[in-house]
N, C-alpha and C. Protein backbone atom coordinates (compact mmCIF):
# COMPACT_ATOMS: atom_id res chain seq x y z
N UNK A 1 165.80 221.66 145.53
CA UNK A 1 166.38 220.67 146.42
C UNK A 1 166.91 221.32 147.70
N UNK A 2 167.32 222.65 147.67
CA UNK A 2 167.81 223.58 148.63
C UNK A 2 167.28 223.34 149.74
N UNK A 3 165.57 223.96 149.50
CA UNK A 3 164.41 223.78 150.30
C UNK A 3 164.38 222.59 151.22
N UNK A 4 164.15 221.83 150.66
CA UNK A 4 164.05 220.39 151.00
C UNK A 4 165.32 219.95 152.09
N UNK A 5 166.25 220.15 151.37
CA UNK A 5 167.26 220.04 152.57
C UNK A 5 167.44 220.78 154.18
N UNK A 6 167.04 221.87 153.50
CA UNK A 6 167.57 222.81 154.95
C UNK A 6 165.88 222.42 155.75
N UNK A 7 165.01 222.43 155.44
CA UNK A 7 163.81 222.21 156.14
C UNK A 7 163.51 220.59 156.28
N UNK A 8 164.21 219.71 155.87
CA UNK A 8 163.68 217.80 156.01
C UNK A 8 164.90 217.29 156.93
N UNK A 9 165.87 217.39 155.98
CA UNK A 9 167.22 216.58 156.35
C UNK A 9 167.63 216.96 157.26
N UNK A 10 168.80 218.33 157.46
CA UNK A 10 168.96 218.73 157.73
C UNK A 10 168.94 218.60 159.54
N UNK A 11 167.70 219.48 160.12
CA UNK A 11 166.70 218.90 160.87
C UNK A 11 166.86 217.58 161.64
N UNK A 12 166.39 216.52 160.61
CA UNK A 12 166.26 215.31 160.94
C UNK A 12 167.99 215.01 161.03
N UNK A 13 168.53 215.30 160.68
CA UNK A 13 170.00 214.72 160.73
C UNK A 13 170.65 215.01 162.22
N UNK A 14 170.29 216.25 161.94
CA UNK A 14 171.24 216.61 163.60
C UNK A 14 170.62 216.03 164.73
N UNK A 15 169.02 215.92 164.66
CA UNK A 15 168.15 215.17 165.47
C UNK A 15 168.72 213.93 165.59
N UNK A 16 169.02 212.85 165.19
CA UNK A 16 169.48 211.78 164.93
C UNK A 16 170.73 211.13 165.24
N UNK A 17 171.89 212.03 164.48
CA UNK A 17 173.06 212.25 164.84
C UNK A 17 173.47 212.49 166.01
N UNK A 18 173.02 214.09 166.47
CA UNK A 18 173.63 214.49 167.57
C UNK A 18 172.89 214.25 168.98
N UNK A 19 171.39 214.10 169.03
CA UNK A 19 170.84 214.36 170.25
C UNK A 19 170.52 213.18 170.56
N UNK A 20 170.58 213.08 171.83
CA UNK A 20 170.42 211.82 172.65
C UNK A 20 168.94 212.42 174.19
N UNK A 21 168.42 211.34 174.76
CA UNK A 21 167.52 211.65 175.83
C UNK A 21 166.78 212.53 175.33
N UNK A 22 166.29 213.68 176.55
CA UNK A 22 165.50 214.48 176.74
C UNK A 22 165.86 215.60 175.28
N UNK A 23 167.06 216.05 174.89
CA UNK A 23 167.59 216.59 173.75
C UNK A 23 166.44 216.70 172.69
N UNK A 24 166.44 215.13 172.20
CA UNK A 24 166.11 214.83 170.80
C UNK A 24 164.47 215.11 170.92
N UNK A 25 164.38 215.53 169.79
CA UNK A 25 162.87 216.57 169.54
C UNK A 25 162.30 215.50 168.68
N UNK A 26 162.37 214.87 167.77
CA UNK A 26 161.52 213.81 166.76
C UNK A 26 162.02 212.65 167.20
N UNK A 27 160.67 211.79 167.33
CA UNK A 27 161.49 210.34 167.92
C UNK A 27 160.49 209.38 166.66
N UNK A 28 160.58 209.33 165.57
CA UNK A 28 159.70 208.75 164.41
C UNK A 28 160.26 207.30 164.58
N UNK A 29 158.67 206.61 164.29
CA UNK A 29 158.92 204.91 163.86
C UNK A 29 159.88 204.83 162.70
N UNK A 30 160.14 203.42 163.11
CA UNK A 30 161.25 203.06 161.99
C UNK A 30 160.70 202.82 160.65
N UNK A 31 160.83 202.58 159.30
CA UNK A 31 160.38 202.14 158.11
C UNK A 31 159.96 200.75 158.22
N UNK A 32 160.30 199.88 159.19
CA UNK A 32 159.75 198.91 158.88
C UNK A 32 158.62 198.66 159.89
N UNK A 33 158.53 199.52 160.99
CA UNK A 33 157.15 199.63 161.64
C UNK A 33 156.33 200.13 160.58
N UNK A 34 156.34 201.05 159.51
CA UNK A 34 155.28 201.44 158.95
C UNK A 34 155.03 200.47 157.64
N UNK A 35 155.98 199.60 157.32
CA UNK A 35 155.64 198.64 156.71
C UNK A 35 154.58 197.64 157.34
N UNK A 36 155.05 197.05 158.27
CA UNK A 36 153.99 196.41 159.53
C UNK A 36 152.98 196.73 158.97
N UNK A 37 152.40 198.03 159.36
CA UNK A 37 151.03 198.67 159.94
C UNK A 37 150.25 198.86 158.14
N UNK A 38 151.43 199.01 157.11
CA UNK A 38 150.59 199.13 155.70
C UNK A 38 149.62 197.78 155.61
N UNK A 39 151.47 196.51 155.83
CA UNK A 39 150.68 195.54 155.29
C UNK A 39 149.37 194.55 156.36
N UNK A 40 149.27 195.21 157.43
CA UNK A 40 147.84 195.12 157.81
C UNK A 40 146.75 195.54 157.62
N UNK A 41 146.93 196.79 156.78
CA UNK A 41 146.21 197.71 156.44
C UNK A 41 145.60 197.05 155.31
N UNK A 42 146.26 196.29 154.71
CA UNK A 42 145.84 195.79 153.50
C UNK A 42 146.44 196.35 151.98
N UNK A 43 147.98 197.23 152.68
CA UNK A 43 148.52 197.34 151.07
C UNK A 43 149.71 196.65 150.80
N UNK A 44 149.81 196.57 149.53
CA UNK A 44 151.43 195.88 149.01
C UNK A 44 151.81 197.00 148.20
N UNK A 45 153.29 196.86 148.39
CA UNK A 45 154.50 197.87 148.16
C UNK A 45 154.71 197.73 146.82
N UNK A 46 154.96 198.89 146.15
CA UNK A 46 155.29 198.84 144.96
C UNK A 46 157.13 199.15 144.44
N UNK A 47 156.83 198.29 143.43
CA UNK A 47 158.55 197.64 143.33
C UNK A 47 159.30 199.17 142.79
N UNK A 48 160.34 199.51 143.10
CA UNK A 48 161.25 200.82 142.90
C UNK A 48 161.66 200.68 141.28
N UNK A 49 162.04 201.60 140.31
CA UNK A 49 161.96 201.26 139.14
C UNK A 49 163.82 201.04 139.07
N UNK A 50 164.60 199.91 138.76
CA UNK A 50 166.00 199.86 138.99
C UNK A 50 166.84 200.82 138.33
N UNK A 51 166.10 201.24 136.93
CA UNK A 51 167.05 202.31 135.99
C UNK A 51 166.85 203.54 137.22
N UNK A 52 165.54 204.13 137.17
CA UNK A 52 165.47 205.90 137.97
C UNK A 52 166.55 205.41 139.32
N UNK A 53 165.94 204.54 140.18
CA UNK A 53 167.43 204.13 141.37
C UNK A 53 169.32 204.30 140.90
N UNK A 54 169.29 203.48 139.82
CA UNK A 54 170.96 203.89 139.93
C UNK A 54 171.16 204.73 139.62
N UNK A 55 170.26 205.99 138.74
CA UNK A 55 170.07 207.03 138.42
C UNK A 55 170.41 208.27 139.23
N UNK A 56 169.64 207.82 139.95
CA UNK A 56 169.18 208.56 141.94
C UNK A 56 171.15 208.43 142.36
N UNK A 57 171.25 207.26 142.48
CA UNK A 57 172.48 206.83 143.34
C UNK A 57 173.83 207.10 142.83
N UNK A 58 173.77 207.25 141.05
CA UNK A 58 175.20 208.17 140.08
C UNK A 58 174.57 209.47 140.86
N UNK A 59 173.62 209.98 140.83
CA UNK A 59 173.87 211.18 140.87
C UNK A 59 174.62 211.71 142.70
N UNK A 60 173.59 211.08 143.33
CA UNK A 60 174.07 211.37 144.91
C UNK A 60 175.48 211.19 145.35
N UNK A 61 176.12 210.09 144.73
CA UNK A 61 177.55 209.56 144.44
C UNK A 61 178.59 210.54 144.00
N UNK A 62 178.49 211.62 142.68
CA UNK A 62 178.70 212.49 142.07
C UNK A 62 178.41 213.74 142.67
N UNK A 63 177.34 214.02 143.57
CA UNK A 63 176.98 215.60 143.85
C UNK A 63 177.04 215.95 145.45
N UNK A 64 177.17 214.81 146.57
CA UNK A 64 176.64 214.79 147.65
C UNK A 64 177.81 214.33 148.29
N UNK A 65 178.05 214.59 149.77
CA UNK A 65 179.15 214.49 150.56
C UNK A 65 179.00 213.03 150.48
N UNK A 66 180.63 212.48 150.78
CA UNK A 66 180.50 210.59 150.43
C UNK A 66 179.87 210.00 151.44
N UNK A 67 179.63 210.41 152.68
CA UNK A 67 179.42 210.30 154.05
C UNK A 67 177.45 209.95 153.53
N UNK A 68 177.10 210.72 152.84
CA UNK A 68 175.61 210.50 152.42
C UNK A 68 175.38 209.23 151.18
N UNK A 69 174.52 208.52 151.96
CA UNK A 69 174.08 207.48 151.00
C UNK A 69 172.29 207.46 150.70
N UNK A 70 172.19 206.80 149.65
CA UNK A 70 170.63 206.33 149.37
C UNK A 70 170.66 205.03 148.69
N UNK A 71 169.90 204.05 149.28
CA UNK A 71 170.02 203.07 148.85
C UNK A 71 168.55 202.26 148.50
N UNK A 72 168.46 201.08 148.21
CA UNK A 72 166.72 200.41 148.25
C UNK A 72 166.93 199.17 148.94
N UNK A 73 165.70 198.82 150.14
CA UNK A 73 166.00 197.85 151.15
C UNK A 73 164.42 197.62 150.81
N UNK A 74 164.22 196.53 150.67
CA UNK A 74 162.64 195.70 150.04
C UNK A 74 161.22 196.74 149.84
N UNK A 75 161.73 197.70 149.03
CA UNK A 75 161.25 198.45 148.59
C UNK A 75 160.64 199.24 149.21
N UNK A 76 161.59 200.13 149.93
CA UNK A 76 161.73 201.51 149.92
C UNK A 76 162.74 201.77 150.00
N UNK A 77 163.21 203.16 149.60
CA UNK A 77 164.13 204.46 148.74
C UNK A 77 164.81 204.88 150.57
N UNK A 78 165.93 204.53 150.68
CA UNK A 78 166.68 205.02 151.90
C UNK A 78 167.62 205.72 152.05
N UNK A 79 168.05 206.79 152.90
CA UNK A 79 168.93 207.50 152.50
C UNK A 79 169.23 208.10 154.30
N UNK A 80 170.39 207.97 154.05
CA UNK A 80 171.04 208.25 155.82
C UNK A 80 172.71 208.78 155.28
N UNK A 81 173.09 208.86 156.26
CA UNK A 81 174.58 209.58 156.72
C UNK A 81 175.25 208.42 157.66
N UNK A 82 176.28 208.03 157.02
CA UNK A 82 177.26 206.98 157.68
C UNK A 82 176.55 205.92 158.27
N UNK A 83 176.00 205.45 157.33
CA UNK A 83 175.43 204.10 157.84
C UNK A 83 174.36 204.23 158.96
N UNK A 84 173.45 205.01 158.85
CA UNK A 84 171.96 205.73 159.91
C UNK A 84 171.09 205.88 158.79
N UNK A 85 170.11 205.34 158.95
CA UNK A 85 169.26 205.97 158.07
C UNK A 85 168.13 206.99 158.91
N UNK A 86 168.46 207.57 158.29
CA UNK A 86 167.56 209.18 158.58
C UNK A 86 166.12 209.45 157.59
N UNK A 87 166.09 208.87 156.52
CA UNK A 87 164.62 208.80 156.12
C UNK A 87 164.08 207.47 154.85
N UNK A 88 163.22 207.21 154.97
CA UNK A 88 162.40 206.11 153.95
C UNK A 88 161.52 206.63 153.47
N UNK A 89 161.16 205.90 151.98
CA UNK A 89 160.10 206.19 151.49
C UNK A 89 159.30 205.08 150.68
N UNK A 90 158.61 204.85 150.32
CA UNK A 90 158.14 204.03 149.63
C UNK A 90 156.41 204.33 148.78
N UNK A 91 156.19 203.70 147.89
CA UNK A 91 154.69 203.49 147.09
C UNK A 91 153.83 202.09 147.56
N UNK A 92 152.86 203.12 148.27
CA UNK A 92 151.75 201.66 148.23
C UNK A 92 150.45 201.54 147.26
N UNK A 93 150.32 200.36 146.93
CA UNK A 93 148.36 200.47 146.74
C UNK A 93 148.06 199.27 147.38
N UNK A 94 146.81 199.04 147.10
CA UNK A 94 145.83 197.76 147.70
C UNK A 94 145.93 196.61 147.11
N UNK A 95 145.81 195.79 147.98
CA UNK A 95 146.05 194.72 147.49
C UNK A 95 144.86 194.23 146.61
N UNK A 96 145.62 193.11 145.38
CA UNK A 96 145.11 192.83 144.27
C UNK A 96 144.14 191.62 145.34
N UNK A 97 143.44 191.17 145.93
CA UNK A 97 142.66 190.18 145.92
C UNK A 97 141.88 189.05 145.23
């Protein structure tokens, strides 16, 4: 998890947080632009499993500064610092036709 932090978050946090204008180095679509563009694509989102989530969320609650949250917003897995979200994730496949 070390890894992951100092090379994803990290990164993306201070990007986010601190830099403004010309500064800020990653300027990424939001989660729900890439929702957009799936469900034109032709996929539907797959539902988050609720046990592994509160799972996810005792633990982050318990191990992680309080200032850090992860939460689920119409399925995808979100997780930001004081109310920012700094990254999404989600599962797609194709739609059942």
């Amino acid at each position: 998890m070390v890894l992951i932090e100092t090379t994803i978050y990290i990164p993306n946090a201070i990007n986010s947080i601190a830099c403004e204008g010309l500064e800020r180095v990653f300027r990424p679509e939001t989660y729900k632009q890439w929702k957009a563009r799936h469900l034109r694509a032709g996929l539907e989102p797959v539902p988050v499993d609720s046990l592994i989530m509160e799972n996810i969320k005792k633990f982050v609650r318990e191990c992680y500064h309080k200032n850090f949250f992860i939460d689920e917003d119409d399925r995808w897995v979100v997780m930001g610092w004081k109310g920012r979200i700094l990254c999404a994730m989600s599962i797609w496949k194709p739609n059942e036709i």
